[in-house]
ModelCIF file with pLDDT and N, C-alpha, C, O atoms, coordinates in Angstrom:
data_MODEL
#
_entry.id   MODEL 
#
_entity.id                         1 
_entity.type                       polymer 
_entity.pdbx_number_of_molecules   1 
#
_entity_poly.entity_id                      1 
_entity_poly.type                           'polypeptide(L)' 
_entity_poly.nstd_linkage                   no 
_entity_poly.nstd_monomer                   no 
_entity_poly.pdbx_seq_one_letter_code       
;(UNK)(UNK)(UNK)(UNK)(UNK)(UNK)(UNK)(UNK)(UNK)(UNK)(UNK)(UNK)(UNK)(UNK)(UNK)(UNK)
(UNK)(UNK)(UNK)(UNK)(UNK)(UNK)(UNK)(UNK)(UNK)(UNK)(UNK)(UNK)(UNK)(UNK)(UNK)(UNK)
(UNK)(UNK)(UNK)(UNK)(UNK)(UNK)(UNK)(UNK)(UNK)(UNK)(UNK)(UNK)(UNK)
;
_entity_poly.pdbx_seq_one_letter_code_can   XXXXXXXXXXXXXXXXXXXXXXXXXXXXXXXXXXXXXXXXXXXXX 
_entity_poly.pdbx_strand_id                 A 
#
loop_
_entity_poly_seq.entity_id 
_entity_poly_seq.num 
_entity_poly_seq.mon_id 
_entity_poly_seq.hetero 
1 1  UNK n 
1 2  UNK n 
1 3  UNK n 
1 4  UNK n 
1 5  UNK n 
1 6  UNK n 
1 7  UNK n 
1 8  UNK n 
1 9  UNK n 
1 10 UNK n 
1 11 UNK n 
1 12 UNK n 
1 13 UNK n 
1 14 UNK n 
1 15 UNK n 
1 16 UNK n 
1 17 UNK n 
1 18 UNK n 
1 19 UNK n 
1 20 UNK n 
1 21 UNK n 
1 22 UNK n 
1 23 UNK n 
1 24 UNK n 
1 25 UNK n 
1 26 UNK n 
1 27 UNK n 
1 28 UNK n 
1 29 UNK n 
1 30 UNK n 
1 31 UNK n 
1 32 UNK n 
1 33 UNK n 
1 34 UNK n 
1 35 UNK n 
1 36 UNK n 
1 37 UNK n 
1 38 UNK n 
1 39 UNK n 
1 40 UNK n 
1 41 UNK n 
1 42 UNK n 
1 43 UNK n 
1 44 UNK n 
1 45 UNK n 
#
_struct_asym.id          A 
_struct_asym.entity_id   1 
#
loop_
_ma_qa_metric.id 
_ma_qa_metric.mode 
_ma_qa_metric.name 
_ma_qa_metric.software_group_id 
_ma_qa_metric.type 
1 global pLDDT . pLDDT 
2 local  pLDDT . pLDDT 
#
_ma_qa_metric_global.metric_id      1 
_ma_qa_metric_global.metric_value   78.29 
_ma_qa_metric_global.model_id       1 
_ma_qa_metric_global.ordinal_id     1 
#
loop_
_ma_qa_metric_local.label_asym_id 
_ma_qa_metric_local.label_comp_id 
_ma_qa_metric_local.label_seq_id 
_ma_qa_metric_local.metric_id 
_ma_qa_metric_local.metric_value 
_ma_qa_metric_local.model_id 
_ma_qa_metric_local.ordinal_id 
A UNK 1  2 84.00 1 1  
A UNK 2  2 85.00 1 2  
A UNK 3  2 83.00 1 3  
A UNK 4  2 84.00 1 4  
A UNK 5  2 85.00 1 5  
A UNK 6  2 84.00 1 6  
A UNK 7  2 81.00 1 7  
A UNK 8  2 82.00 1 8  
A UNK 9  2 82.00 1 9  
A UNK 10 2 79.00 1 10 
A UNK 11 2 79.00 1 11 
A UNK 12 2 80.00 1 12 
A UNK 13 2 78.00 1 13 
A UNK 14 2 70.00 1 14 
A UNK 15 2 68.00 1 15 
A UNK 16 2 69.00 1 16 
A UNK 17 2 71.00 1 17 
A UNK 18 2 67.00 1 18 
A UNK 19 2 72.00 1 19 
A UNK 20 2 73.00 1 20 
A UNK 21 2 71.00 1 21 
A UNK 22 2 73.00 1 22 
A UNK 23 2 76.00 1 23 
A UNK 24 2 75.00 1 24 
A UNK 25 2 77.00 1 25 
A UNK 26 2 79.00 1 26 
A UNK 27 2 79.00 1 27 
A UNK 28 2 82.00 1 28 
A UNK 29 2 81.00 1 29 
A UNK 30 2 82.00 1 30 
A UNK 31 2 82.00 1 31 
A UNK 32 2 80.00 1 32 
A UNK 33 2 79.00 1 33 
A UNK 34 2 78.00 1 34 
A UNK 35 2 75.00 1 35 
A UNK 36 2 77.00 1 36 
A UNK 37 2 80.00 1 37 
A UNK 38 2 80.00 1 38 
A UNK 39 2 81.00 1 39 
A UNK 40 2 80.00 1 40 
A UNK 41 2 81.00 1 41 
A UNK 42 2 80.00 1 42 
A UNK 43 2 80.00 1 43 
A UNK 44 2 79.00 1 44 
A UNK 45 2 80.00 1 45 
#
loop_
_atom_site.group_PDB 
_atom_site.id 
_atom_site.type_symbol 
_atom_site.label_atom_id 
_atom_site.label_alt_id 
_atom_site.label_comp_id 
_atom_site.label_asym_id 
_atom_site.label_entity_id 
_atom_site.label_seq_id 
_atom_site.pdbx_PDB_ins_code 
_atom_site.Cartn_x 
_atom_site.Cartn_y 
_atom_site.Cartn_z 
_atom_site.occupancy 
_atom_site.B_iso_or_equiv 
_atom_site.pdbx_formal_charge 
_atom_site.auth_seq_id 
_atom_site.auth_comp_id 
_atom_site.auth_asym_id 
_atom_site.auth_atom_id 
_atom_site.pdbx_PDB_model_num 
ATOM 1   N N  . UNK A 1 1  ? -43.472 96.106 68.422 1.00 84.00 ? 1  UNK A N  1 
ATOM 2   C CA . UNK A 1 1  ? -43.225 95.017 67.483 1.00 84.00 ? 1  UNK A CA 1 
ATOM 3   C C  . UNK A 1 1  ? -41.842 95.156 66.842 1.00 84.00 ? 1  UNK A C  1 
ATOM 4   O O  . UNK A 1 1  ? -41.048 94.220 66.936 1.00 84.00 ? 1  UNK A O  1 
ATOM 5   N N  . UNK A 1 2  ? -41.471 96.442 66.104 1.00 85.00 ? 2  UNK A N  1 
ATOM 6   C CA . UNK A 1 2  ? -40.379 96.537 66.127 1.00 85.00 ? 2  UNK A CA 1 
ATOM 7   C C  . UNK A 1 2  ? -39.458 96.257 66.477 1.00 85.00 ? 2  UNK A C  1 
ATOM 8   O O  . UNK A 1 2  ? -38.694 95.560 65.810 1.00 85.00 ? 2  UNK A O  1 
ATOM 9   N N  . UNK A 1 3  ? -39.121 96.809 67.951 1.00 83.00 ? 3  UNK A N  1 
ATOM 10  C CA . UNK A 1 3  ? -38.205 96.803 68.979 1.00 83.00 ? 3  UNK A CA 1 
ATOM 11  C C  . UNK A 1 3  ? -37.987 95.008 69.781 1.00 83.00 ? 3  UNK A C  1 
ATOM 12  O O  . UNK A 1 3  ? -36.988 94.501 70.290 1.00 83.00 ? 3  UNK A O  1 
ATOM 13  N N  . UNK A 1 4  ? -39.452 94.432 69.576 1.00 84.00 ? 4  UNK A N  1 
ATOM 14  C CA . UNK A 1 4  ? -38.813 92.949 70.070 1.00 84.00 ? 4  UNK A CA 1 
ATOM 15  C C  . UNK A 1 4  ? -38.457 92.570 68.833 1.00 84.00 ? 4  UNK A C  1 
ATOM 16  O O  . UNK A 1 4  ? -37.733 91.600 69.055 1.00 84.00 ? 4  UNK A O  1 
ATOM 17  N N  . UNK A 1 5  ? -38.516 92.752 67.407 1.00 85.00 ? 5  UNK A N  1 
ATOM 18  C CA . UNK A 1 5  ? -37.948 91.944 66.392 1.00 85.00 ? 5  UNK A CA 1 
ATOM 19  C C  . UNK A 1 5  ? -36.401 92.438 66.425 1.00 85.00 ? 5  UNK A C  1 
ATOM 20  O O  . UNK A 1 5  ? -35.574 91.611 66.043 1.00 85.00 ? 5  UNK A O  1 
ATOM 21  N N  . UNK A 1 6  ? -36.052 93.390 66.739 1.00 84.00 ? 6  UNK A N  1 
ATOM 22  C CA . UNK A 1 6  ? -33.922 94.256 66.641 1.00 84.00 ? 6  UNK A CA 1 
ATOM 23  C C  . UNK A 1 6  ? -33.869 93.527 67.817 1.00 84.00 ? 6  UNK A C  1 
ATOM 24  O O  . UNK A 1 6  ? -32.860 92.823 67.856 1.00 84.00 ? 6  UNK A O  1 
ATOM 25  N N  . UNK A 1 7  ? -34.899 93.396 69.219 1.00 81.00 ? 7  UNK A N  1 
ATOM 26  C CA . UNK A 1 7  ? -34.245 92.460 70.328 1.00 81.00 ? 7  UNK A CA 1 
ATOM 27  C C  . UNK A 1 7  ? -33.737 91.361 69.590 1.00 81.00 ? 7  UNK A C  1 
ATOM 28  O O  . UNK A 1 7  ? -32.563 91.366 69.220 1.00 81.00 ? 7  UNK A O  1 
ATOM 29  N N  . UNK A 1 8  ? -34.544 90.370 69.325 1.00 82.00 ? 8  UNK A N  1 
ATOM 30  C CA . UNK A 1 8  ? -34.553 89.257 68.632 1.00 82.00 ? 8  UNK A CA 1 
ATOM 31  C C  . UNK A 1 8  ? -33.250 89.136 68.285 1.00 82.00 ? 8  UNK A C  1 
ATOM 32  O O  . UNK A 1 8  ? -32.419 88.476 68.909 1.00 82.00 ? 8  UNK A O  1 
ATOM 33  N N  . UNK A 1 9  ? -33.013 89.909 67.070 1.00 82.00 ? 9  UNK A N  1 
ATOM 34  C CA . UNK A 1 9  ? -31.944 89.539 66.006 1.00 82.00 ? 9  UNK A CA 1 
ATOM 35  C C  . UNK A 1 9  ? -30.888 89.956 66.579 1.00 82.00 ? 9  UNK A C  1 
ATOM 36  O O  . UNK A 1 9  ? -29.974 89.943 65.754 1.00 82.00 ? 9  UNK A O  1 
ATOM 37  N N  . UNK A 1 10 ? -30.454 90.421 67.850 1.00 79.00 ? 10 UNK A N  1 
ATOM 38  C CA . UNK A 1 10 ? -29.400 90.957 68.641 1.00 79.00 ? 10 UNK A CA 1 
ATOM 39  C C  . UNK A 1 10 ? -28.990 89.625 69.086 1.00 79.00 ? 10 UNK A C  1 
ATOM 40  O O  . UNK A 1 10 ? -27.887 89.089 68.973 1.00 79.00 ? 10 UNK A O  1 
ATOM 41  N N  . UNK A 1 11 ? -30.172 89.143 69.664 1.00 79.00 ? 11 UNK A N  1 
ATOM 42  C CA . UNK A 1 11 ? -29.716 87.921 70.484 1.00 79.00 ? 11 UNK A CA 1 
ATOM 43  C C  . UNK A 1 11 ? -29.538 86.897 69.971 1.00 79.00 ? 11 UNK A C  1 
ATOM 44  O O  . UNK A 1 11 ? -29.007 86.070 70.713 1.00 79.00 ? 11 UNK A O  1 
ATOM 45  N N  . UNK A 1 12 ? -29.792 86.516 68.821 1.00 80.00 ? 12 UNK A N  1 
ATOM 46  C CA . UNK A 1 12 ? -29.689 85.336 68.042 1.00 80.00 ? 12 UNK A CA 1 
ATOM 47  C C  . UNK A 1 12 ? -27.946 85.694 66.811 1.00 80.00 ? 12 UNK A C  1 
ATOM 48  O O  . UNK A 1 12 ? -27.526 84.802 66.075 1.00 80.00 ? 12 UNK A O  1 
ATOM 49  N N  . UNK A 1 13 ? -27.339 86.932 66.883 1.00 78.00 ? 13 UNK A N  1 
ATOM 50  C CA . UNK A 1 13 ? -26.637 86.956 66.021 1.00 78.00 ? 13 UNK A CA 1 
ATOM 51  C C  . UNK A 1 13 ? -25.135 86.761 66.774 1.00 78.00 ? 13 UNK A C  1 
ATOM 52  O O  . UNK A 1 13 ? -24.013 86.765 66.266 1.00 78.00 ? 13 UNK A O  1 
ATOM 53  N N  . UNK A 1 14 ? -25.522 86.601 68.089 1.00 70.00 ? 14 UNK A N  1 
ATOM 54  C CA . UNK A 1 14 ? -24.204 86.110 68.460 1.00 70.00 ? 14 UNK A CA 1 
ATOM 55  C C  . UNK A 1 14 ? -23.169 86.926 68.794 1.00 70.00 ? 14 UNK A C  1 
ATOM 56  O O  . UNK A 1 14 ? -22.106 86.425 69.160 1.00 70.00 ? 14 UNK A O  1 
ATOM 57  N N  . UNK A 1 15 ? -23.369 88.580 68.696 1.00 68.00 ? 15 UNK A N  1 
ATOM 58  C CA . UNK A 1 15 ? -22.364 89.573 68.782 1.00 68.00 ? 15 UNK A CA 1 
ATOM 59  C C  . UNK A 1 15 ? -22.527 90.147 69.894 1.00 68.00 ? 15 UNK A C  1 
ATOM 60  O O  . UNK A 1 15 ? -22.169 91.321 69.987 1.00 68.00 ? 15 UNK A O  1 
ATOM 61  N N  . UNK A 1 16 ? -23.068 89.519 70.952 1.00 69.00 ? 16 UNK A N  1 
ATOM 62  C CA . UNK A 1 16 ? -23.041 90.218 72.658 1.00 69.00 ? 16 UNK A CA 1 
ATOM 63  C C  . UNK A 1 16 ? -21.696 89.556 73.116 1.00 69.00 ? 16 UNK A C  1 
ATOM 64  O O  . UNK A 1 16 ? -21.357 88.422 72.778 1.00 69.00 ? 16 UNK A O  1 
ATOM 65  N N  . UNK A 1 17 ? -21.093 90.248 73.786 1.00 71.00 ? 17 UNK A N  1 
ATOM 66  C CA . UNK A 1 17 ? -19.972 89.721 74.955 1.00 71.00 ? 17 UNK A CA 1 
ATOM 67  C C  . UNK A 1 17 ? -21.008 89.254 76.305 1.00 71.00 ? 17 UNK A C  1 
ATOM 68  O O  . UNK A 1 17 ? -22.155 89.550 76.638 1.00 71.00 ? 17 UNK A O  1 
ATOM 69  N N  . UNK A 1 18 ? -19.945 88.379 76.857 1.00 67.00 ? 18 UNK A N  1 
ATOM 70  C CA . UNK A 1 18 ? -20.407 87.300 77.945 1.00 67.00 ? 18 UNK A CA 1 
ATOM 71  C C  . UNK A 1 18 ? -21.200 88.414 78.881 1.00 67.00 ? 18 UNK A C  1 
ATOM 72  O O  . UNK A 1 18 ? -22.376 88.185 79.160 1.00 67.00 ? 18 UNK A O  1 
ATOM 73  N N  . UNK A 1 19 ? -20.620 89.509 79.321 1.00 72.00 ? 19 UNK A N  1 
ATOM 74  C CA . UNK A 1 19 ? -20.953 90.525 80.424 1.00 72.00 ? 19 UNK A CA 1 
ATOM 75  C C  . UNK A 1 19 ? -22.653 90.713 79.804 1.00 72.00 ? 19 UNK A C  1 
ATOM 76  O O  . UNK A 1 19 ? -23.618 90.886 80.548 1.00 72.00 ? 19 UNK A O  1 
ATOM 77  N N  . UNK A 1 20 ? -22.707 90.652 78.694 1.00 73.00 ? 20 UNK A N  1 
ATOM 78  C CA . UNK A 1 20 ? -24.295 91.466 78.281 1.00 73.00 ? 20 UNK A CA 1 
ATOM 79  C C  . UNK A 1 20 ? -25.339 90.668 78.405 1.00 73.00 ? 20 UNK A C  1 
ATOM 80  O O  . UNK A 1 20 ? -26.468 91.046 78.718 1.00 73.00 ? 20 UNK A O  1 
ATOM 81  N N  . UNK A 1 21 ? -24.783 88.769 78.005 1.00 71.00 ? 21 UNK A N  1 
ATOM 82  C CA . UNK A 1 21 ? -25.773 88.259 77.886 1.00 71.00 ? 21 UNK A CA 1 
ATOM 83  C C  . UNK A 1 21 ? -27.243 88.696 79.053 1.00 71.00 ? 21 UNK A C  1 
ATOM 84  O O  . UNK A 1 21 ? -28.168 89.264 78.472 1.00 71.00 ? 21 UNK A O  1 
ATOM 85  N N  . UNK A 1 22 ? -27.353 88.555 79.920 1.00 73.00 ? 22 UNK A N  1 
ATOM 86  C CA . UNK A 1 22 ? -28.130 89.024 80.990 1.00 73.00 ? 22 UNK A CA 1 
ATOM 87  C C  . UNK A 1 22 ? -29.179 90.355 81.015 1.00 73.00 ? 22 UNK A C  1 
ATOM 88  O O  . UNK A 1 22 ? -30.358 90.632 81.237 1.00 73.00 ? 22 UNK A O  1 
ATOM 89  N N  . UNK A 1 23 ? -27.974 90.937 80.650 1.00 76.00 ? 23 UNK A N  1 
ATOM 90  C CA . UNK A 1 23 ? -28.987 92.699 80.109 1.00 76.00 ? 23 UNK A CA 1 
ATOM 91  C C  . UNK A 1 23 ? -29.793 92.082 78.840 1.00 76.00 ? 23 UNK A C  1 
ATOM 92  O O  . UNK A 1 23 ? -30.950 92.493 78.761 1.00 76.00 ? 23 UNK A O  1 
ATOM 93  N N  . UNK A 1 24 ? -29.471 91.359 78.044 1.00 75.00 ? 24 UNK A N  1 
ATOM 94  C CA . UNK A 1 24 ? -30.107 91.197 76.631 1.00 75.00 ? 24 UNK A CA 1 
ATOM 95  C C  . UNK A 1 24 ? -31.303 90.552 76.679 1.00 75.00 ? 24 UNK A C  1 
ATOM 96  O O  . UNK A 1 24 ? -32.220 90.906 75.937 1.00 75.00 ? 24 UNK A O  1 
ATOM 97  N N  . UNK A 1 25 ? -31.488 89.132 77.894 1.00 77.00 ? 25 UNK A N  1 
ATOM 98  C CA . UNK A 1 25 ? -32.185 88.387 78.040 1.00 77.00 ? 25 UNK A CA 1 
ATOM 99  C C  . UNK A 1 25 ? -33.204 89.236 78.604 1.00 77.00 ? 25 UNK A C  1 
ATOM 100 O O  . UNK A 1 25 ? -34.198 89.554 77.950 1.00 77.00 ? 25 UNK A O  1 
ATOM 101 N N  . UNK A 1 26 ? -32.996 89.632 79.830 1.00 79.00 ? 26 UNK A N  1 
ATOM 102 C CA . UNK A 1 26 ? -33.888 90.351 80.772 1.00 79.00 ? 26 UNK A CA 1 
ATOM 103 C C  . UNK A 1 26 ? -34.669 91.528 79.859 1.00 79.00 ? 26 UNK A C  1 
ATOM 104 O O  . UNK A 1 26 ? -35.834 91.887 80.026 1.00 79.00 ? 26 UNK A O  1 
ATOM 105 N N  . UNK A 1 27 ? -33.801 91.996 78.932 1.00 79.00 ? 27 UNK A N  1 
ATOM 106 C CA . UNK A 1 27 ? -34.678 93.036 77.677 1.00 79.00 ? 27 UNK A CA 1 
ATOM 107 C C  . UNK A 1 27 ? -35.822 92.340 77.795 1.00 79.00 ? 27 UNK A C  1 
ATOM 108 O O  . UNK A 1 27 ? -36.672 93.029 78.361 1.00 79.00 ? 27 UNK A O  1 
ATOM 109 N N  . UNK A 1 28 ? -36.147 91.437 77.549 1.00 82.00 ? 28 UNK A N  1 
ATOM 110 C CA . UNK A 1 28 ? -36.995 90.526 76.731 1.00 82.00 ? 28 UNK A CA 1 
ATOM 111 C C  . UNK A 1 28 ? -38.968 90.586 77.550 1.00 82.00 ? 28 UNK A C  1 
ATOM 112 O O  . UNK A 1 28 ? -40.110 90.660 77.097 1.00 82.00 ? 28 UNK A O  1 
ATOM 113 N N  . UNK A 1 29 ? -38.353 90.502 78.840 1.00 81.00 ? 29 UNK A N  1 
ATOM 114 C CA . UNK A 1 29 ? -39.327 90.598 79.952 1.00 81.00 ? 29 UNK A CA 1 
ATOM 115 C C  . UNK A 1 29 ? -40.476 91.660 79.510 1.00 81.00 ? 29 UNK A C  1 
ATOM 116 O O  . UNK A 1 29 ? -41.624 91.253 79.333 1.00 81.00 ? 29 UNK A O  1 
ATOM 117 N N  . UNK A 1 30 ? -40.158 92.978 79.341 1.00 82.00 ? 30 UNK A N  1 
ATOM 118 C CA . UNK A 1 30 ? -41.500 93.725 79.013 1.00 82.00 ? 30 UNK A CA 1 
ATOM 119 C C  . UNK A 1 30 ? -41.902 93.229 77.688 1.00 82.00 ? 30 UNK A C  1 
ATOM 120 O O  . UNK A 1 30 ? -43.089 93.000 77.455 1.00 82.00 ? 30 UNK A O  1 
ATOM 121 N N  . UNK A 1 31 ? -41.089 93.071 76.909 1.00 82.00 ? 31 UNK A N  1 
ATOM 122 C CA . UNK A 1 31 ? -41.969 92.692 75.779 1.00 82.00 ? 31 UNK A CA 1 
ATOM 123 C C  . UNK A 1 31 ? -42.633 91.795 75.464 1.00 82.00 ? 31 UNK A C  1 
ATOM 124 O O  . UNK A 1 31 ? -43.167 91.613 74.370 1.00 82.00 ? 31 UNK A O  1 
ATOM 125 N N  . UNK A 1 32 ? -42.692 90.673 77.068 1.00 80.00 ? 32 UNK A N  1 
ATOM 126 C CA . UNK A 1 32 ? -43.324 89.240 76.787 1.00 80.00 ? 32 UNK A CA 1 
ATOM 127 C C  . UNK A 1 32 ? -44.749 89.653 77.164 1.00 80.00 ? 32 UNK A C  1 
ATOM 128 O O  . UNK A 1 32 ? -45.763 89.290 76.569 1.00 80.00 ? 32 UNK A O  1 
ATOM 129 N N  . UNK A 1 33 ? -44.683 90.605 78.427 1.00 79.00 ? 33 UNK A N  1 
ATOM 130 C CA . UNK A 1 33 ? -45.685 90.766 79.426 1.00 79.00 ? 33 UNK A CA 1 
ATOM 131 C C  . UNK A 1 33 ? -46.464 92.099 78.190 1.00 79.00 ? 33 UNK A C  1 
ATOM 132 O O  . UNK A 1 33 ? -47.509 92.507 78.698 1.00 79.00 ? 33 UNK A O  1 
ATOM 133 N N  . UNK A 1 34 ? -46.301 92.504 77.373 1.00 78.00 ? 34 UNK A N  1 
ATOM 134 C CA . UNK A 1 34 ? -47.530 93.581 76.866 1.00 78.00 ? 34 UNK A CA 1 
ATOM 135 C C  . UNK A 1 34 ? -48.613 93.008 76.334 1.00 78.00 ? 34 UNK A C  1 
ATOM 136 O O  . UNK A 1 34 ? -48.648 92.222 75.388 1.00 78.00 ? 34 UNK A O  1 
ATOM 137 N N  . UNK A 1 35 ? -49.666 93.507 77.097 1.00 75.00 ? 35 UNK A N  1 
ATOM 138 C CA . UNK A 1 35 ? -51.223 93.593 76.465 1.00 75.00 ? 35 UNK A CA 1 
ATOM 139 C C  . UNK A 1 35 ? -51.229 93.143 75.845 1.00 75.00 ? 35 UNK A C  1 
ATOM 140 O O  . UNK A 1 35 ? -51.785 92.091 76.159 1.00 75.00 ? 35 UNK A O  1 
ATOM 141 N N  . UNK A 1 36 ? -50.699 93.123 74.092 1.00 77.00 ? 36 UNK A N  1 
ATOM 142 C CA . UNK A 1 36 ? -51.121 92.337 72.906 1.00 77.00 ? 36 UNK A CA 1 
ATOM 143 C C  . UNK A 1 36 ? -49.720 91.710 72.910 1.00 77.00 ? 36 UNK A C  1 
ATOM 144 O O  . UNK A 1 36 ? -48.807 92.267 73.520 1.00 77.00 ? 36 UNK A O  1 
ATOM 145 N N  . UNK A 1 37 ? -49.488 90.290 72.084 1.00 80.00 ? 37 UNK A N  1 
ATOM 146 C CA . UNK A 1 37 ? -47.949 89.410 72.291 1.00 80.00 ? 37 UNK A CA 1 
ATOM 147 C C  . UNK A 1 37 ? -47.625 90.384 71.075 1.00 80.00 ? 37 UNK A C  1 
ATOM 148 O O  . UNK A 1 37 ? -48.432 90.827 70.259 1.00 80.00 ? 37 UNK A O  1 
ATOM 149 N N  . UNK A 1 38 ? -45.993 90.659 71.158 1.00 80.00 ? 38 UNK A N  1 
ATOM 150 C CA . UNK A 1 38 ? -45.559 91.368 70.288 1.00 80.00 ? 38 UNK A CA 1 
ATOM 151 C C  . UNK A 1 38 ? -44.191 90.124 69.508 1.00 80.00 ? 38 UNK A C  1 
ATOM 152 O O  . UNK A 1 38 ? -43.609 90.305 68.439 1.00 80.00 ? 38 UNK A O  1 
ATOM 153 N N  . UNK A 1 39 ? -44.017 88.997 70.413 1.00 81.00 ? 39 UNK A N  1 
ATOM 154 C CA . UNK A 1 39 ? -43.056 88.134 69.942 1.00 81.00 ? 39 UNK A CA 1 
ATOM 155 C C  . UNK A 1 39 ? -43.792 86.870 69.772 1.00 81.00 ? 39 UNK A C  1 
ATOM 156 O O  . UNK A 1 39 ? -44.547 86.363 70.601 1.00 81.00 ? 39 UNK A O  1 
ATOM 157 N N  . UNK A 1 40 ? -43.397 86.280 68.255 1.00 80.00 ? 40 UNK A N  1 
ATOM 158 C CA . UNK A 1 40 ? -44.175 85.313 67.893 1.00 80.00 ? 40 UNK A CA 1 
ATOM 159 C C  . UNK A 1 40 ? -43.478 84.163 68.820 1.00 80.00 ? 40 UNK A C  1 
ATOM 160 O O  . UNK A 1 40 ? -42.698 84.087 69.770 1.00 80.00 ? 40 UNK A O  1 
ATOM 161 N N  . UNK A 1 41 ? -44.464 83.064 67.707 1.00 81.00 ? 41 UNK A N  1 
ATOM 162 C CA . UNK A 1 41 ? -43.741 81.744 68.567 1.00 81.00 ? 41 UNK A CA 1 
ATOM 163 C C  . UNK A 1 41 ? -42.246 81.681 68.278 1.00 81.00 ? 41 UNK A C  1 
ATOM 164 O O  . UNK A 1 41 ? -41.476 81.999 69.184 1.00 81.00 ? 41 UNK A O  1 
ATOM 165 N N  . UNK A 1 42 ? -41.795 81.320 67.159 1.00 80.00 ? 42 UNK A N  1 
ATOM 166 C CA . UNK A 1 42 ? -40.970 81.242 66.863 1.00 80.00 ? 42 UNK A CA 1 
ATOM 167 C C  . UNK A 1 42 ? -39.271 82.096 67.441 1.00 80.00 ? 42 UNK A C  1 
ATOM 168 O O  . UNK A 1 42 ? -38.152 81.633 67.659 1.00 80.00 ? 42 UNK A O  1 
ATOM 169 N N  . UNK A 1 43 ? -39.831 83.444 67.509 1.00 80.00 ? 43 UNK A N  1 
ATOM 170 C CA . UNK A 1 43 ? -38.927 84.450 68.081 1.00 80.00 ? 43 UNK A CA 1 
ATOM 171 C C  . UNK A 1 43 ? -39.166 84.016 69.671 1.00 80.00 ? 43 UNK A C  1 
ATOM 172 O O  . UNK A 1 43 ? -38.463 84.673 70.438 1.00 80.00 ? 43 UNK A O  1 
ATOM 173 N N  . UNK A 1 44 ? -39.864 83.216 70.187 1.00 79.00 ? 44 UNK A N  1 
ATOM 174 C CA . UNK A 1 44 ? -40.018 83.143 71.354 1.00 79.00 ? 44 UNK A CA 1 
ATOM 175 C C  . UNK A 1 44 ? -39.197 82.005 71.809 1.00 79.00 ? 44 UNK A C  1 
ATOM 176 O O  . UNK A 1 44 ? -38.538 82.159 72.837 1.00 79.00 ? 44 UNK A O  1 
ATOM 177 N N  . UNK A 1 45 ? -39.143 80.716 71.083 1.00 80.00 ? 45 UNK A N  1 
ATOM 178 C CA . UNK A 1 45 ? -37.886 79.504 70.660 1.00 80.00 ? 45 UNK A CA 1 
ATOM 179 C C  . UNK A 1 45 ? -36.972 79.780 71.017 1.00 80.00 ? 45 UNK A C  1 
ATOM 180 O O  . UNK A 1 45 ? -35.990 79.064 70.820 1.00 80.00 ? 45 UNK A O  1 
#
């Protein structure tokens, strides 16, 4: 829960260079797929 909310706010604050976007997004993948949802709706937007 943690770790997708610092994902989150990484990706929404705008301070990745062009090269990262991709690594940042793809972060996102295990934390969609765990057992219990760890990213709300909203963080999911």
């Amino acid at each position: 829960r943690k770790a997708a909310k610092l994902l989150v706010s990484l990706i929404t604050s705008k301070l990745s260079p062009d090269f990262f976007w991709e690594t940042l997004l793809l972060d996102t993948l295990p934390l969609l797929e765990t057992e219990t949802p760890v990213l709300s709706a909203d963080e999911t937007y």
